[in-house]
N, C-alpha and C. Protein backbone atom coordinates (compact mmCIF):
# COMPACT_ATOMS: atom_id res chain seq x y z
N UNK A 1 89.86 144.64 91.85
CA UNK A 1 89.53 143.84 90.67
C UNK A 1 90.61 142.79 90.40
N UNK A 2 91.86 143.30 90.56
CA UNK A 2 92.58 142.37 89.80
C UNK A 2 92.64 141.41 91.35
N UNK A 3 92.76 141.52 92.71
CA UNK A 3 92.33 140.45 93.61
C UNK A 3 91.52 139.62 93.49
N UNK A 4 90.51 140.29 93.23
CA UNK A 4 89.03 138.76 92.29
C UNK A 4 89.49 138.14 91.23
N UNK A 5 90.46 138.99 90.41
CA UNK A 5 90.71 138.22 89.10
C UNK A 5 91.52 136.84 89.66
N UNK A 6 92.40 137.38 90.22
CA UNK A 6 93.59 135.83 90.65
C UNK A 6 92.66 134.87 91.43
N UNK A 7 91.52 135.50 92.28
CA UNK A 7 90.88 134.97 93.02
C UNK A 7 90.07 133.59 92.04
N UNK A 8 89.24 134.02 91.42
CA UNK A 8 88.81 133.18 90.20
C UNK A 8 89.42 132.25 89.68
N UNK A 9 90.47 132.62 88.82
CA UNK A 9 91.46 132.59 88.34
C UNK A 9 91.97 130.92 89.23
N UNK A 10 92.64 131.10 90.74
CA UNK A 10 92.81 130.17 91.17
C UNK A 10 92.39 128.86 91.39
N UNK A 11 90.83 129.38 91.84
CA UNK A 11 90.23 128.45 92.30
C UNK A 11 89.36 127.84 91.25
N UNK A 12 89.11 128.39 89.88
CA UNK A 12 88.55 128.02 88.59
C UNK A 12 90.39 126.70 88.07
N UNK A 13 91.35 126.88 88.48
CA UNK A 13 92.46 126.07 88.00
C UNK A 13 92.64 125.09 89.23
N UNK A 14 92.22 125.38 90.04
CA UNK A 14 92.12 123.58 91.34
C UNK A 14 90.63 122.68 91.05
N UNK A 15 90.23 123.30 90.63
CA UNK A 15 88.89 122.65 90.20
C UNK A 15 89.02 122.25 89.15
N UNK A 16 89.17 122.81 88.08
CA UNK A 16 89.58 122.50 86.80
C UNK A 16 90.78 121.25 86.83
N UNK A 17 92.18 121.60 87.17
CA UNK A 17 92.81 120.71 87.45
C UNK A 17 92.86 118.80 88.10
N UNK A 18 91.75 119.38 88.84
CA UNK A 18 91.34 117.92 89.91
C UNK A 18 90.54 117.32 88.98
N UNK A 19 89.54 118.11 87.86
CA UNK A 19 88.91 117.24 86.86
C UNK A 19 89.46 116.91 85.75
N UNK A 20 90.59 117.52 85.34
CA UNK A 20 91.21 116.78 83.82
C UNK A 20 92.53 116.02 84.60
N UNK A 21 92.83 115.67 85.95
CA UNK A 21 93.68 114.85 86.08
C UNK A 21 92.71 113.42 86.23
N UNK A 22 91.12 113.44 86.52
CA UNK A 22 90.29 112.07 86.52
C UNK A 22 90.36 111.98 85.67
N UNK A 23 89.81 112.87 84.68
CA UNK A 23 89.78 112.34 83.18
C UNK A 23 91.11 112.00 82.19
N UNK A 24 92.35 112.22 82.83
CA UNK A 24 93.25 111.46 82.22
C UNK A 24 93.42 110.04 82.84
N UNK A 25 93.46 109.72 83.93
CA UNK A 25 93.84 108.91 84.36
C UNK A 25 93.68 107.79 84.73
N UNK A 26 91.74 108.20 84.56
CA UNK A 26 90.96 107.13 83.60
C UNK A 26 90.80 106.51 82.02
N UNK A 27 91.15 107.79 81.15
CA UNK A 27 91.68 107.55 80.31
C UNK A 27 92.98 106.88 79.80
N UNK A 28 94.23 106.93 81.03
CA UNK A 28 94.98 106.03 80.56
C UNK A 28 95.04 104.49 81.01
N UNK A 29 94.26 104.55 81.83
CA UNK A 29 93.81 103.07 82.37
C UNK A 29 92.78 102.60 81.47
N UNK A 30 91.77 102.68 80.90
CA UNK A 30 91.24 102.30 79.81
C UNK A 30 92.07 101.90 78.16
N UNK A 31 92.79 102.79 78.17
CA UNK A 31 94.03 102.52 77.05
C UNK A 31 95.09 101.59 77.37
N UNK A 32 95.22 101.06 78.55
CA UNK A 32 96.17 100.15 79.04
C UNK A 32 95.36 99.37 80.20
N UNK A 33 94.49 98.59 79.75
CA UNK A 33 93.31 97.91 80.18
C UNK A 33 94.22 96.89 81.36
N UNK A 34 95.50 96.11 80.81
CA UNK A 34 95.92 95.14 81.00
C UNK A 34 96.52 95.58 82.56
N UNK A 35 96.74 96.79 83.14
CA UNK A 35 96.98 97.22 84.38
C UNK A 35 95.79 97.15 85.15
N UNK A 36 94.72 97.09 84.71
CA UNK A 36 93.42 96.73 85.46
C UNK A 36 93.02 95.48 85.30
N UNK A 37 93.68 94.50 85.12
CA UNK A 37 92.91 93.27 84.49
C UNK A 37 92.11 92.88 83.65
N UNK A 38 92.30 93.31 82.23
CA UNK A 38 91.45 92.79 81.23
C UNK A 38 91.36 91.69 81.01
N UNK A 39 90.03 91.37 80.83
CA UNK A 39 89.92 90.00 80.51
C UNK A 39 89.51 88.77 81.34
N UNK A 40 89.64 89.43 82.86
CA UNK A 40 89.59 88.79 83.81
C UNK A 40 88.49 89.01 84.43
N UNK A 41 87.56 87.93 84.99
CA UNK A 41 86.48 88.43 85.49
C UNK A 41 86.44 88.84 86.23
N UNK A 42 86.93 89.03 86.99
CA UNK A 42 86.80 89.22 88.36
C UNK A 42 87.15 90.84 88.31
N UNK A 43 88.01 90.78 87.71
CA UNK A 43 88.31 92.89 87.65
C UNK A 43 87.25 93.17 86.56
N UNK A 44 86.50 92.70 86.09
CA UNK A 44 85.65 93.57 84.70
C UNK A 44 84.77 94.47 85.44
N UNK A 45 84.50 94.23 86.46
CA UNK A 45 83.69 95.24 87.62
C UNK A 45 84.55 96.92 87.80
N UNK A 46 85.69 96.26 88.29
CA UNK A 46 86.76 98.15 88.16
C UNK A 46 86.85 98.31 86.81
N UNK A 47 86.83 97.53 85.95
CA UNK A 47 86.60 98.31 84.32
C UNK A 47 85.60 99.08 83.99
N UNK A 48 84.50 98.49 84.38
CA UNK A 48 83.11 98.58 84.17
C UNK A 48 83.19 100.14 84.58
N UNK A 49 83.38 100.15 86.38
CA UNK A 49 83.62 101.35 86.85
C UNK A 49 84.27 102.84 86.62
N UNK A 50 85.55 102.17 85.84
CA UNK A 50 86.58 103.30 85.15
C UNK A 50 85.56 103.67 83.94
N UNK A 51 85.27 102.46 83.17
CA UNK A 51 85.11 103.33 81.75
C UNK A 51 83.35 104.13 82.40
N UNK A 52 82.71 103.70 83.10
CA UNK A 52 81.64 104.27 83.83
C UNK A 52 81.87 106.10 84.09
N UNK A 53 82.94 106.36 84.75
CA UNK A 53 83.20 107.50 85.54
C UNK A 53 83.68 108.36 84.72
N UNK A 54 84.75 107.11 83.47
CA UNK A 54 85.37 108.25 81.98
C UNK A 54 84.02 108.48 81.07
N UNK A 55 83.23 108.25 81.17
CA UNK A 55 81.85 108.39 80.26
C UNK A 55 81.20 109.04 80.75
N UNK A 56 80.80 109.41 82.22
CA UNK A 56 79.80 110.56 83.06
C UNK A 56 79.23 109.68 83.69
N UNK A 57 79.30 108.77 83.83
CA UNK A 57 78.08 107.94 84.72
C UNK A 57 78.47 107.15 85.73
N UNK A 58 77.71 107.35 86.70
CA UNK A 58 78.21 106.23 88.12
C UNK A 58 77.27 105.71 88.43
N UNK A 59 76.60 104.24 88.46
CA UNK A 59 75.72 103.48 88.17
C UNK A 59 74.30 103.99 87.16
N UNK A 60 73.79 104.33 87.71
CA UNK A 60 72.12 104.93 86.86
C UNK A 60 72.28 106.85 87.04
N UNK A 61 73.59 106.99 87.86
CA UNK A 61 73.25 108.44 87.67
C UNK A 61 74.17 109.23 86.75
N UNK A 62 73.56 110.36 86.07
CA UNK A 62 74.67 111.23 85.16
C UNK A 62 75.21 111.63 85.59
N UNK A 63 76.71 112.18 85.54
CA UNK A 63 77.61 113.09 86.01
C UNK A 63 78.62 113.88 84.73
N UNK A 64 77.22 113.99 83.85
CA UNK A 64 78.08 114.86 82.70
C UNK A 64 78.60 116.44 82.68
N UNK A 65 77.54 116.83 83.86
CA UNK A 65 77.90 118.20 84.94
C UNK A 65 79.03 118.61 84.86
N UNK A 66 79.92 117.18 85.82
CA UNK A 66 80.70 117.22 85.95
C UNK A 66 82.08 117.75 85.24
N UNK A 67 82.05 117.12 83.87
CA UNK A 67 82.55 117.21 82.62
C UNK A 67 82.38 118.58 81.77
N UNK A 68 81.50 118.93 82.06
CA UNK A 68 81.14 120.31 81.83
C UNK A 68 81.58 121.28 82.40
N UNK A 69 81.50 121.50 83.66
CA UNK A 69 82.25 121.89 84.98
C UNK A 69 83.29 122.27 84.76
N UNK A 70 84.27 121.05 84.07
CA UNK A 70 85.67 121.25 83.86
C UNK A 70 85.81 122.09 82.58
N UNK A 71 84.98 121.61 81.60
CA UNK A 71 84.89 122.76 80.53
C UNK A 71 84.88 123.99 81.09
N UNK A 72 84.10 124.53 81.92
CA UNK A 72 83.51 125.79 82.27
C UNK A 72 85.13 126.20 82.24
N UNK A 73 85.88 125.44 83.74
CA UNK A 73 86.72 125.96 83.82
C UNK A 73 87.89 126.04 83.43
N UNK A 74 88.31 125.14 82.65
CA UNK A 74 89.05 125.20 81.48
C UNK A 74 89.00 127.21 80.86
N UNK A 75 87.72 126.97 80.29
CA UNK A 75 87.26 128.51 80.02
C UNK A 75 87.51 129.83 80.63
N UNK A 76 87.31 129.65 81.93
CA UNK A 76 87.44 130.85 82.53
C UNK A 76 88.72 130.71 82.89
N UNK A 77 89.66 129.58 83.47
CA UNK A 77 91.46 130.06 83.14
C UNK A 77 92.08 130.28 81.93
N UNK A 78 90.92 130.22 80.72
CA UNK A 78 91.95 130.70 79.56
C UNK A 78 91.58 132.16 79.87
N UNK A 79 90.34 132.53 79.64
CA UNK A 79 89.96 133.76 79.71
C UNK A 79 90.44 134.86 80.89
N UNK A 80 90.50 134.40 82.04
CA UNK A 80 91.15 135.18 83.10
C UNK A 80 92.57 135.33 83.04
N UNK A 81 93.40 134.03 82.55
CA UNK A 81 94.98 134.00 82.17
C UNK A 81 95.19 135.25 81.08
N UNK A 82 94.74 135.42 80.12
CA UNK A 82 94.82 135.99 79.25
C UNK A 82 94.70 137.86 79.83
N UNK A 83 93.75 137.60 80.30
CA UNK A 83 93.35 139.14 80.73
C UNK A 83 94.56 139.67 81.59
N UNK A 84 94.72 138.56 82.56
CA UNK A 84 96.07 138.84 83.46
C UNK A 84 97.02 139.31 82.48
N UNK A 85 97.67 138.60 81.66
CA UNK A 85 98.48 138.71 81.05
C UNK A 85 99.04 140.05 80.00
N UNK A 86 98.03 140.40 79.88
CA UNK A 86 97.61 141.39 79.25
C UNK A 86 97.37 142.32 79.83
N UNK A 87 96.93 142.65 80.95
CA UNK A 87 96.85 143.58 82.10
C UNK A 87 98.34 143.93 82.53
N UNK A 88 99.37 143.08 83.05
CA UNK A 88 100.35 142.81 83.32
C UNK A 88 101.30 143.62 82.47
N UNK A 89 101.19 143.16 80.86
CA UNK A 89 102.24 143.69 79.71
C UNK A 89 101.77 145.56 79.66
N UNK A 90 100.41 145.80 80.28
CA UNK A 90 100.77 147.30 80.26
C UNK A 90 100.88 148.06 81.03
């Protein structure tokens, strides 16, 4: 049990991880527009794109899944961290 637990556990935090580092890092490029070229036509296309991918969407398709996904696992490393942890202290 507790092998599945870390097992989970891990691979619920590389997944998880790989999705709240897009979603920051689109997020801080949207907040600091001027590193992407705001304003400029010619880059309003990679804007378009960033704030596209920070919103769920990549042309006409949803990818709010996605975003969810990371929720999930957000969830299950609090919940599995915790149990560890707690397993551990007795």
């Amino acid at each position: 049990m507790s092998f599945t637990l870390r097992l989970i556990h891990r691979i619920t935090g590389l997944i998880g991880s790989l999705l709240v580092i897009l979603m920051a890092v689109t997020g801080l490029l949207l907040n600091h527009r001027s590193l992407i070229g705001y304003n400029v036509e010619t880059k309003m296309k990679l804007q378009q794109f960033i704030f596209n991918l920070h919103t769920g969407t990549v042309g006409s398709v949803s990818i709010l899944w996605l975003t969810d996904l990371g929720a999930i696992c957000m969830l299950v490393l609090s919940m599995t961290g915790i149990w560890m942890w707690f397993k551990r202290r007795r």
